[in-house]
C-alpha atoms as a PDB file:
ATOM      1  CA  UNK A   1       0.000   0.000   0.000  1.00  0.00           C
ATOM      2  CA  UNK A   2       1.220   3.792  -0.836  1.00  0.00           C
ATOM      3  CA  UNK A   3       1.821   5.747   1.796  1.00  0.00           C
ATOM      4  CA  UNK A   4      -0.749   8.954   1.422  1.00  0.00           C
ATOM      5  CA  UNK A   5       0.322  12.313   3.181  1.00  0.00           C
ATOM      6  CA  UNK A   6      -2.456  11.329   6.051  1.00  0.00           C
ATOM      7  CA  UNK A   7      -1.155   8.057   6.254  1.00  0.00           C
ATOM      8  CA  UNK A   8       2.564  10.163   6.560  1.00  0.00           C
ATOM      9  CA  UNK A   9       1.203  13.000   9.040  1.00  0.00           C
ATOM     10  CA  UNK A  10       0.612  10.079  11.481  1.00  0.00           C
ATOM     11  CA  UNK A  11       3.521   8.104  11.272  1.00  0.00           C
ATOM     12  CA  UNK A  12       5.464  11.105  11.641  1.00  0.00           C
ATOM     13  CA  UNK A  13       6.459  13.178  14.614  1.00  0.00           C
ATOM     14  CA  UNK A  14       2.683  14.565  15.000  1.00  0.00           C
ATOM     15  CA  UNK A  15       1.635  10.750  15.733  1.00  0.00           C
ATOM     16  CA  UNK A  16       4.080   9.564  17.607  1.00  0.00           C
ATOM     17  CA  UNK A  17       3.202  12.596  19.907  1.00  0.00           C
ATOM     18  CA  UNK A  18      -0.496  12.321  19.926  1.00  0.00           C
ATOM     19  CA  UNK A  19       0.042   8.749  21.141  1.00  0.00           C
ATOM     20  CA  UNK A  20       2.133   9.452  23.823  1.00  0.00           C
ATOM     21  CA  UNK A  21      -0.545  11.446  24.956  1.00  0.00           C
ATOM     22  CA  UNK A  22      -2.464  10.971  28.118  1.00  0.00           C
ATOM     23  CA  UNK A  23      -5.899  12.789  29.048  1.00  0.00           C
ATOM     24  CA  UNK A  24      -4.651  15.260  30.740  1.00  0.00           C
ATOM     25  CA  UNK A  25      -2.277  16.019  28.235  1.00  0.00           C
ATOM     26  CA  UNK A  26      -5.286  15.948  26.065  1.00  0.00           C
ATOM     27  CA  UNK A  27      -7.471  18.383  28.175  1.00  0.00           C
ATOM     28  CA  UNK A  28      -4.431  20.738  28.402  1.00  0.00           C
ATOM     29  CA  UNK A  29      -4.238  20.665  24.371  1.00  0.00           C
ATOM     30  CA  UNK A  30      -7.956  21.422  24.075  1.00  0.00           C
ATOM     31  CA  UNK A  31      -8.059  24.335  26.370  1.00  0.00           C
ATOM     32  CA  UNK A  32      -4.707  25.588  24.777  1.00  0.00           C
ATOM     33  CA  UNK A  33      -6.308  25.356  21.418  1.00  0.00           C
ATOM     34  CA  UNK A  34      -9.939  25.838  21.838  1.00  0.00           C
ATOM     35  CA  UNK A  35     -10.134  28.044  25.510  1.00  0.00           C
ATOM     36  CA  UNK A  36     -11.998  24.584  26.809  1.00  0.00           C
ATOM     37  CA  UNK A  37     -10.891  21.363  27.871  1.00  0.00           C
ATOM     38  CA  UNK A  38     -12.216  17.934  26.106  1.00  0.00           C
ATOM     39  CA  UNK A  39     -14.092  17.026  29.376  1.00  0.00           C
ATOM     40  CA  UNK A  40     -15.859  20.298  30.046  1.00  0.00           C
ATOM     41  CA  UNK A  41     -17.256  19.711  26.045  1.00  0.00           C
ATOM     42  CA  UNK A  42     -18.145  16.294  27.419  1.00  0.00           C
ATOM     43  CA  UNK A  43     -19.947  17.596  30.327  1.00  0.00           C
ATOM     44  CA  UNK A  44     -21.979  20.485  28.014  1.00  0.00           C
ATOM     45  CA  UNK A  45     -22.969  18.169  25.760  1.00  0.00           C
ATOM     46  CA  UNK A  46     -23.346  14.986  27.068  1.00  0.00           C
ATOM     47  CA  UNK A  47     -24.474  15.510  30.478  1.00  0.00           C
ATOM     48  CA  UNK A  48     -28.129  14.467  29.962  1.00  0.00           C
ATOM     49  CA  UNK A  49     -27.433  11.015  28.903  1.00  0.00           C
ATOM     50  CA  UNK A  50     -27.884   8.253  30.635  1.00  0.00           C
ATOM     51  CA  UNK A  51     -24.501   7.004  32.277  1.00  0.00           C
ATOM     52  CA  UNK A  52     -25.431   3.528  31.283  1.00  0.00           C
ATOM     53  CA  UNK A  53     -25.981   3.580  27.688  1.00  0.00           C
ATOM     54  CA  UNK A  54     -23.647   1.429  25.443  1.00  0.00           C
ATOM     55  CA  UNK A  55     -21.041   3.489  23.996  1.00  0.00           C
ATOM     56  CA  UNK A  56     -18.739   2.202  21.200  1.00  0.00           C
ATOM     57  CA  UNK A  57     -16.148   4.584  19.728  1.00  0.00           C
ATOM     58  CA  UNK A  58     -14.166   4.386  17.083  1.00  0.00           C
ATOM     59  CA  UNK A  59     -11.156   4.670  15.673  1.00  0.00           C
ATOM     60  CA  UNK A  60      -9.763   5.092  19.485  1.00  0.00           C
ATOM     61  CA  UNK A  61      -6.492   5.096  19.242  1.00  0.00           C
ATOM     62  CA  UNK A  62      -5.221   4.915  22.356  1.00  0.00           C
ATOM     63  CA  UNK A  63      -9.042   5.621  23.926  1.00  0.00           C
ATOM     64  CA  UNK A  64      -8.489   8.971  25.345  1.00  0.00           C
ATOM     65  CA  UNK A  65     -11.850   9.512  24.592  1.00  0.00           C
ATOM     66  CA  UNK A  66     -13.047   6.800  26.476  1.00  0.00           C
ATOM     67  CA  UNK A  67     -10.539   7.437  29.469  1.00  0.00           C
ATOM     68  CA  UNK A  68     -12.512  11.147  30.166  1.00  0.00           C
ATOM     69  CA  UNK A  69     -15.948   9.227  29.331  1.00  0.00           C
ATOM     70  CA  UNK A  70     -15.332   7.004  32.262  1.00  0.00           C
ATOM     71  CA  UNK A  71     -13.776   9.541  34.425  1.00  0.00           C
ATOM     72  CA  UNK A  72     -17.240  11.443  33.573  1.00  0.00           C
ATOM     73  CA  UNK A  73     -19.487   7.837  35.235  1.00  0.00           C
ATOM     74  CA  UNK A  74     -19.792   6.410  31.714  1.00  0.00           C
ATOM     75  CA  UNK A  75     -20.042   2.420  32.361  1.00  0.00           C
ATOM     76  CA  UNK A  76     -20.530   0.700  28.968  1.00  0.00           C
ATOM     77  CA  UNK A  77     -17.675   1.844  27.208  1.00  0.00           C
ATOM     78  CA  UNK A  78     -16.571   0.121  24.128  1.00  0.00           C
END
């Protein structure tokens, strides 16, 4: 298969970075970047679920997502 400049961007420096990554990290990049971390968007948007619904993500990575969904009292997390 041909490397494509996505596939490229990630195996570079910018991936190997973004998977050394931990949550915090990632909250700290989000409010650099945005003025707001990942798990205050969480908490405005997602704060009226139910914390038991079945939540599959995808295309994880390392499942940072996931880590500030179960930090948040998210159970089934896929």
């Amino acid at each position: 298969m041909k490397d494509t400049e996505q596939i490229k961007f990630w195996k570079g420096e910018f991936g190997d970075e973004y998977t050394l990554r931990n949550s915090e990290d990632f909250d700290e990049l989000y409010k650099k970047q945005f003025g707001i971390t990942r798990t205050e968007l969480n908490n405005d948007f997602l704060s009226d679920l139910n914390k038991d619904i079945f939540t599959l993500e995808i295309g994880c990575n390392k499942g940072l997502q996931l880590n500030i969904l179960e930090k948040s009292g998210f159970n089934n997390l896929w």
